[in-house]
N, C-alpha and C. Protein backbone atom coordinates (compact mmCIF):
# COMPACT_ATOMS: atom_id res chain seq x y z
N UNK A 1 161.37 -27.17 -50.33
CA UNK A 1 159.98 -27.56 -50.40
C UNK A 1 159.63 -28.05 -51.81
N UNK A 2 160.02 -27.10 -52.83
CA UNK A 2 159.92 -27.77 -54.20
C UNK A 2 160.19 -29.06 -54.74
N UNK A 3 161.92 -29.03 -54.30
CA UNK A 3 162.24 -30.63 -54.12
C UNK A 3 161.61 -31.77 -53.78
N UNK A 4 160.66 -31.66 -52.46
CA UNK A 4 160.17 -32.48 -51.90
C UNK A 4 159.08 -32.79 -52.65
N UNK A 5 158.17 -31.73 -52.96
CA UNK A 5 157.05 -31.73 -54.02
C UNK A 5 157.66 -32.95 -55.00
N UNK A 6 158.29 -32.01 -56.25
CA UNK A 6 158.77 -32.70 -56.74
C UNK A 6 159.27 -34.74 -56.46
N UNK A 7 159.88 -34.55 -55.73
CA UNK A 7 160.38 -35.86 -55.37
C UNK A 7 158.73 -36.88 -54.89
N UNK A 8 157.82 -36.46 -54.10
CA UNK A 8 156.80 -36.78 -54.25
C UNK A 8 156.27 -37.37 -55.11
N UNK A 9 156.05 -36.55 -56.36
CA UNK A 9 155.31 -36.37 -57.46
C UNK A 9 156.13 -38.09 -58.14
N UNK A 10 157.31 -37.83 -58.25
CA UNK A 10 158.08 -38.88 -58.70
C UNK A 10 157.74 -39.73 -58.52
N UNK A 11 158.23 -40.48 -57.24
CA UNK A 11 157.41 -40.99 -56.78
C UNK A 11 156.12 -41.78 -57.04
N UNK A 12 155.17 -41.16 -56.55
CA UNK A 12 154.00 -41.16 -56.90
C UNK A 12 153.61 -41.90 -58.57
N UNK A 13 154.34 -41.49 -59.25
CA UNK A 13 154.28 -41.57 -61.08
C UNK A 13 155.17 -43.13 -61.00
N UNK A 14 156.45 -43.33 -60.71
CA UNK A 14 157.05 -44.67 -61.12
C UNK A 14 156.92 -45.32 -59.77
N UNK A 15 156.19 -45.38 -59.16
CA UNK A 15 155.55 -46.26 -57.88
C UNK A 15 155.06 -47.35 -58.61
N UNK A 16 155.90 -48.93 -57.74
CA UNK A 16 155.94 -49.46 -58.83
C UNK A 16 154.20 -50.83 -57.99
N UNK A 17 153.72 -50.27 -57.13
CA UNK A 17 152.83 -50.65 -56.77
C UNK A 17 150.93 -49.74 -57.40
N UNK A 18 151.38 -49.11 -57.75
CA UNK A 18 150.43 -48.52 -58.24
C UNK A 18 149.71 -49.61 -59.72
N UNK A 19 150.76 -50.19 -60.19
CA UNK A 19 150.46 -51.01 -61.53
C UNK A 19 149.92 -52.20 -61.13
N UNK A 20 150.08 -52.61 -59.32
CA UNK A 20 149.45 -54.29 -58.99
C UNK A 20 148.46 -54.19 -58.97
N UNK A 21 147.58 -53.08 -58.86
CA UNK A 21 145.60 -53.11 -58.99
C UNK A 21 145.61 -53.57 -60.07
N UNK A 22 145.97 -53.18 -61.67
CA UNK A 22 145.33 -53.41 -62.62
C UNK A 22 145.75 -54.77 -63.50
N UNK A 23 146.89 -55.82 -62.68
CA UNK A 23 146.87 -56.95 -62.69
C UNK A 23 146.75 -58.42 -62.09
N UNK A 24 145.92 -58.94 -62.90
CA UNK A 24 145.40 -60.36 -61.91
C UNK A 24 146.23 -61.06 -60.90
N UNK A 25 145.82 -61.53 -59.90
CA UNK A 25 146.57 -62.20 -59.12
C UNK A 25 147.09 -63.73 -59.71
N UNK A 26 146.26 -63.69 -60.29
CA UNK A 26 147.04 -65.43 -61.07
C UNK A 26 145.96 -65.40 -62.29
N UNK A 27 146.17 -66.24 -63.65
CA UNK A 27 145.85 -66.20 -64.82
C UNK A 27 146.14 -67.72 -64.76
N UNK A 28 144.90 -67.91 -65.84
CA UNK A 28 144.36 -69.48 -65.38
C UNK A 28 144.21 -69.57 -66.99
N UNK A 29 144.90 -70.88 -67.55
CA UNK A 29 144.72 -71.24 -68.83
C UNK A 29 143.93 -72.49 -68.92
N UNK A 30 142.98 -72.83 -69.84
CA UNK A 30 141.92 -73.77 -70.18
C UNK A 30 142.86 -74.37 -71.43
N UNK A 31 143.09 -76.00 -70.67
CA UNK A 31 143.69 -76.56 -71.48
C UNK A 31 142.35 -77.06 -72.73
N UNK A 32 142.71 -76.98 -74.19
CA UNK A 32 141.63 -77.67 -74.85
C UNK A 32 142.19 -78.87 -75.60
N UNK A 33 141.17 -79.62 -75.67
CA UNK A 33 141.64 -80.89 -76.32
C UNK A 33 140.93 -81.08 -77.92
N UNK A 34 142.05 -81.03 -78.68
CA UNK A 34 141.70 -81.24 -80.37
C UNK A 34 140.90 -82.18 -80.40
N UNK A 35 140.72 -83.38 -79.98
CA UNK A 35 140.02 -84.20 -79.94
C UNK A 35 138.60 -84.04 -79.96
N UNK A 36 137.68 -84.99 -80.75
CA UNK A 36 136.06 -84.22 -80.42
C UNK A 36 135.60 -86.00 -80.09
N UNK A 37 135.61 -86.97 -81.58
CA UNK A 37 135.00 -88.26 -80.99
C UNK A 37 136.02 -89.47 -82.29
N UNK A 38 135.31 -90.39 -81.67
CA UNK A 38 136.05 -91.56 -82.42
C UNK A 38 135.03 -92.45 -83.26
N UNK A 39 135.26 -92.39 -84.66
CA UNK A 39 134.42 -93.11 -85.66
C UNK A 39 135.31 -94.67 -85.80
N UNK A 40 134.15 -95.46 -86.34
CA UNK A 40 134.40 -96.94 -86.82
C UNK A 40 135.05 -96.30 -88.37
N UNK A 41 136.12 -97.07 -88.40
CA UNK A 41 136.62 -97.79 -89.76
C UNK A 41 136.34 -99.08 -90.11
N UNK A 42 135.54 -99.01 -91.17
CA UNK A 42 134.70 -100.25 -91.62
C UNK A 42 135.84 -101.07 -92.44
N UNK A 43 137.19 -100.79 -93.08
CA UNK A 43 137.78 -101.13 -93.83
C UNK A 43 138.73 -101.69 -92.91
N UNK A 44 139.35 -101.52 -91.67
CA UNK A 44 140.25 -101.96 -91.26
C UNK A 44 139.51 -102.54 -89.77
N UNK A 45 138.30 -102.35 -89.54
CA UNK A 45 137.22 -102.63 -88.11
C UNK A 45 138.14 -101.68 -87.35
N UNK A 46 138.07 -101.02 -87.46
CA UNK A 46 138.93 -100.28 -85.70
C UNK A 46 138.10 -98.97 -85.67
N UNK A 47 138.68 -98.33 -84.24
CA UNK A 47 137.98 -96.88 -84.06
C UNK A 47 139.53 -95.80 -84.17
N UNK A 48 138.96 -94.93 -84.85
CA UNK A 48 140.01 -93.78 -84.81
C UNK A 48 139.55 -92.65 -84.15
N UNK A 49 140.45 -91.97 -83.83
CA UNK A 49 139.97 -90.87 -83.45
C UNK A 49 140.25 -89.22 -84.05
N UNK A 50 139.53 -88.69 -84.25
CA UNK A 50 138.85 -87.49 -85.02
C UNK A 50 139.46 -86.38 -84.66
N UNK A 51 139.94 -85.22 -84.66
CA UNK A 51 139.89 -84.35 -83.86
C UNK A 51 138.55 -82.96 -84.52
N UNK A 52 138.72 -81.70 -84.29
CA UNK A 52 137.49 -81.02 -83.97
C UNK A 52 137.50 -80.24 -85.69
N UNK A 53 137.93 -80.87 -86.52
CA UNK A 53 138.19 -80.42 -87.88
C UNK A 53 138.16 -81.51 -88.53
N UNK A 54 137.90 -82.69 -88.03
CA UNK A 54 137.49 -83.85 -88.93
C UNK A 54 138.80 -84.60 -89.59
N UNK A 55 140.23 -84.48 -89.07
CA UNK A 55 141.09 -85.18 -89.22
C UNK A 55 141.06 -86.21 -88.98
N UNK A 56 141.52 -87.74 -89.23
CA UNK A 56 141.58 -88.59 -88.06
C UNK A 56 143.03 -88.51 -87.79
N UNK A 57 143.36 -89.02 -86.12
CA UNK A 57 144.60 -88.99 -85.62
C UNK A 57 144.95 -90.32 -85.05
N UNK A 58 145.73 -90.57 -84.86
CA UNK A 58 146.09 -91.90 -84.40
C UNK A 58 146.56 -92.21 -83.01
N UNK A 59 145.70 -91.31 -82.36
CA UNK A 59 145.82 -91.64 -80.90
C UNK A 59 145.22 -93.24 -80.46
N UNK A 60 145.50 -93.72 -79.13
CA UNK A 60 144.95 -94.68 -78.53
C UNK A 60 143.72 -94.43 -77.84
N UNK A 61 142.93 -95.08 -77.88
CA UNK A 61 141.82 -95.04 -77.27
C UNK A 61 141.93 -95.99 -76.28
N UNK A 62 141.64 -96.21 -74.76
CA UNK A 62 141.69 -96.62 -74.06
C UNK A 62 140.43 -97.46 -73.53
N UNK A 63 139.31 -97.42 -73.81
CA UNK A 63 137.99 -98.04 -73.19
C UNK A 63 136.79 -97.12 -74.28
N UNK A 64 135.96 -98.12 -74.41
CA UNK A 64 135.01 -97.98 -74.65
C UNK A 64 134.02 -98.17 -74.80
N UNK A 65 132.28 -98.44 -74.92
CA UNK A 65 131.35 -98.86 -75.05
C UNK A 65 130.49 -98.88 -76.53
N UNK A 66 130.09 -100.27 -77.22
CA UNK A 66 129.80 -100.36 -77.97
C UNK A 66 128.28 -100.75 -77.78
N UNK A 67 127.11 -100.10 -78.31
CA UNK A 67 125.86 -100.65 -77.99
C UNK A 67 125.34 -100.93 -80.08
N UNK A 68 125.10 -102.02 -80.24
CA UNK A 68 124.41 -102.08 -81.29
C UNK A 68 122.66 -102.33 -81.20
N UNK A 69 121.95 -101.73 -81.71
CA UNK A 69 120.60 -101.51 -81.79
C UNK A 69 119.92 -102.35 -82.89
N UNK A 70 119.52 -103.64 -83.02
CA UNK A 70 118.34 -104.25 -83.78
C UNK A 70 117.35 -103.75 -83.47
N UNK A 71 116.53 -104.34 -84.26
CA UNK A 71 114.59 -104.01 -83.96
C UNK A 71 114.36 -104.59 -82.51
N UNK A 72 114.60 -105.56 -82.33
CA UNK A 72 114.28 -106.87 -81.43
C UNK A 72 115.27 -106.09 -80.33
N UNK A 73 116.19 -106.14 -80.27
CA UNK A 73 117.21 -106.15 -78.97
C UNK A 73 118.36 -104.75 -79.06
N UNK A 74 119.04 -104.40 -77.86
CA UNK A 74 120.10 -103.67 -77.88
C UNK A 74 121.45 -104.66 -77.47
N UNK A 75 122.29 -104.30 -78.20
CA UNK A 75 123.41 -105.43 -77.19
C UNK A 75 125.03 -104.13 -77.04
N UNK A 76 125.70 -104.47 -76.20
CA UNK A 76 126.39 -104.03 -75.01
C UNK A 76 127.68 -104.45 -75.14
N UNK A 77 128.68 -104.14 -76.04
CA UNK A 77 130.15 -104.65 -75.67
C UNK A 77 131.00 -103.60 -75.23
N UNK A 78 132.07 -104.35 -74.19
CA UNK A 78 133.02 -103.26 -73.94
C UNK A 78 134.50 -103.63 -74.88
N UNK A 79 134.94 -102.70 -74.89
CA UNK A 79 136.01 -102.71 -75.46
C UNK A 79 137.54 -101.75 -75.57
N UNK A 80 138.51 -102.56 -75.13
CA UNK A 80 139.72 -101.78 -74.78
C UNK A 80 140.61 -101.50 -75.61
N UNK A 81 141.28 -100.47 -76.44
CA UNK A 81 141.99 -99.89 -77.34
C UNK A 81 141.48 -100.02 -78.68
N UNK A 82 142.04 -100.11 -79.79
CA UNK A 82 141.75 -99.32 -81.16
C UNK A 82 140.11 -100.18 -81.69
N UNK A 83 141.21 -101.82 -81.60
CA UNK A 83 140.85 -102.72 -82.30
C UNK A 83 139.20 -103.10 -81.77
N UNK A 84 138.76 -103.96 -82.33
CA UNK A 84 137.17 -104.29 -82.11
C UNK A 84 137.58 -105.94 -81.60
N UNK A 85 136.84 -105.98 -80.70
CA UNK A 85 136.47 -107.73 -80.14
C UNK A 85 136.17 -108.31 -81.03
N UNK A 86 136.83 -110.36 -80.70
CA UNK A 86 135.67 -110.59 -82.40
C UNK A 86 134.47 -111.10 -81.51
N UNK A 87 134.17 -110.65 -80.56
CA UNK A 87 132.51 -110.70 -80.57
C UNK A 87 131.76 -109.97 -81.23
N UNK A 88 132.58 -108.86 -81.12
CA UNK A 88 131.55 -107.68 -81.60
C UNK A 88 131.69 -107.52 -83.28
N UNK A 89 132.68 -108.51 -83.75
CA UNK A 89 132.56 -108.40 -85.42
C UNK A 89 131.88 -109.65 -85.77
N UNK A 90 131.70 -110.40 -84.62
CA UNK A 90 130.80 -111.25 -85.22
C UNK A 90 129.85 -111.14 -85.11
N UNK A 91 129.40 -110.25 -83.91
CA UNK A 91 127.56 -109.57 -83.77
C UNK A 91 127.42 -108.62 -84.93
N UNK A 92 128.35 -107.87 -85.03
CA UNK A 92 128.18 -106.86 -86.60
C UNK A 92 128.05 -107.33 -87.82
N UNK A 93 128.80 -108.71 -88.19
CA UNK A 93 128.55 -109.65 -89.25
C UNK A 93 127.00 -110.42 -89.41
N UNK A 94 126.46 -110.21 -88.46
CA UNK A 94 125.02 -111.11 -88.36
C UNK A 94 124.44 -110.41 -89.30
């Protein structure tokens, strides 16, 4: 009878299901991206991009929207990777 107790008790202690309550069924990681935004370089016209400590990095930028604001008007260019349209350096040159 002791034995059995015993052996019970054992049991009971390195039961190796007793430890699955107090861990998650799946653990989910939040990828983050260093990245925050992309500033104009006035010296070379292009956009770089920044990350969240104010580095710039030399990733590609893929699309983007340029709106310049006069008194009179807003104007609207799109634009695909680093470099600037020369529309839009010639609307910025005005």
């Amino acid at each position: 009878m002791k034995l059995l107790l015993v052996s019970f008790l054992a049991f009971l202690t390195f039961c190796p299901f007793q430890n699955l309550a107090q861990e998650p069924a799946t653990i989910k990681v939040k990828r983050e991206s260093n990245l925050v935004k992309a500033v104009f370089d006035n010296t070379e016209y292009r956009l770089m991009a920044v990350d969240r400590f104010g580095n710039p990095k030399e990733n590609k930028i893929t699309f983007y929207k340029l709106f310049v604001k006069t008194g009179k008007e807003t104007a609207e260019f799109t634009g695909y990777g680093n470099g600037l349209t020369a529309d839009m350096l010639n609307y910025l040159k005005k």
